[in-house]
Protein backbone atom coordinates (compact mmCIF):
# COMPACT_ATOMS: atom_id res chain seq x y z
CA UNK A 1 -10.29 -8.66 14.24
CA UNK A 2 -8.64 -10.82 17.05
CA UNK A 3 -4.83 -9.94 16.76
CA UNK A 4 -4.12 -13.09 19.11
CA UNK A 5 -6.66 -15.52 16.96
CA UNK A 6 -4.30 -18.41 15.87
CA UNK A 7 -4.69 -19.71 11.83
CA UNK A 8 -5.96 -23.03 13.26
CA UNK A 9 -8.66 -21.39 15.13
CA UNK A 10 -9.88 -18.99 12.28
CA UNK A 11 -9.16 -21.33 9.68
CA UNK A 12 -11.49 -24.25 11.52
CA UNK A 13 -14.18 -21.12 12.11
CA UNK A 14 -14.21 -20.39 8.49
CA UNK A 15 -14.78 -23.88 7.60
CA UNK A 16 -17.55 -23.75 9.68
CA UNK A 17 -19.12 -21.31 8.22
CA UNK A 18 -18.57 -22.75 4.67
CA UNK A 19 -20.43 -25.78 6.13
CA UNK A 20 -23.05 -24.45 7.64
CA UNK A 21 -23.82 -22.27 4.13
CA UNK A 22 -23.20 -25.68 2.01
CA UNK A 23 -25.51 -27.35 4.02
CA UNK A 24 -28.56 -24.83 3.85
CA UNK A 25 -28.25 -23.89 7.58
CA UNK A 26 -27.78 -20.41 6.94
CA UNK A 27 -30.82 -18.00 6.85
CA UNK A 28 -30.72 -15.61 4.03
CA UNK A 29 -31.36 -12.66 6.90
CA UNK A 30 -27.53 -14.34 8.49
CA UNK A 31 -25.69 -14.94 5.31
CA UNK A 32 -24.38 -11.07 5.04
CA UNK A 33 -23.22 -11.40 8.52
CA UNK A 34 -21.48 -14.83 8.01
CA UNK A 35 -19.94 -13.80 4.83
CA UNK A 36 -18.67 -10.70 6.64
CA UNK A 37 -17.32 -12.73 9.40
CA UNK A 38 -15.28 -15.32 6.94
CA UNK A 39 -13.71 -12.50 5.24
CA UNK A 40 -12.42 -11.61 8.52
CA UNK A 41 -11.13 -14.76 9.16
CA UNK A 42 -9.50 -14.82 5.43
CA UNK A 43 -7.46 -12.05 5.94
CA UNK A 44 -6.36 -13.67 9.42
CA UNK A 45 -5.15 -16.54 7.43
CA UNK A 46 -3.80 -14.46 4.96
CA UNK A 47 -1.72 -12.51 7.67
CA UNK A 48 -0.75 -16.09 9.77
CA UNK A 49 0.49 -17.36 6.13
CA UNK A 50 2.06 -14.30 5.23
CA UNK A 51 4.07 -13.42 8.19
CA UNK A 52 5.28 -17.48 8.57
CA UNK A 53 6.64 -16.49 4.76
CA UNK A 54 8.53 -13.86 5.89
CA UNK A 55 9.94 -15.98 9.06
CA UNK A 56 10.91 -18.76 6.93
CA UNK A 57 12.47 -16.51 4.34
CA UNK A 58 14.40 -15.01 7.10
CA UNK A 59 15.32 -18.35 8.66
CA UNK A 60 16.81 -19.48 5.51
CA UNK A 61 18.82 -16.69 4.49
CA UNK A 62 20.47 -16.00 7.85
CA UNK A 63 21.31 -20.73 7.41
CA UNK A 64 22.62 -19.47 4.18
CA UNK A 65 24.87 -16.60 5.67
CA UNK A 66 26.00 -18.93 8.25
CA UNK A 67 26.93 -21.59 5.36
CA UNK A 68 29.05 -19.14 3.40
CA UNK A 69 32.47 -19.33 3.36
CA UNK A 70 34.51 -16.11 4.34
């Protein structure tokens, strides 16, 4: 998987590909290959989503140090 694939980009391809299967534009012979391909793209999200967590987390407990008295 793309390590520089941003969670808009993946997340818009996945949604794609839900689409596309919703709407019957998805030949049985393709659908292994598209399902393969948006479980790729999950765990991109997943990771994007994940590692933001951790920033934010980080973020707020260095305001919190900052905010403490000594």
């Amino acid at each position: 998987m793309e390590n520089n694939y941003t969670y808009l980009a993946a997340y818009e391809e996945l949604q794609q590909i839900v689409s596309d299967i919703e709407d019957g534009e998805v030949s049985i012979d393709e659908l292994t290959v598209k399902i393969a391909r948006a479980s790729e793209l999950l765990a991109v999200c997943k990771a994007k989503l994940t590692a933001s967590e951790a920033e934010v987390d980080k973020l707020l407990q260095k305001l919190a140090q900052e905010g403490a008295p000594e």
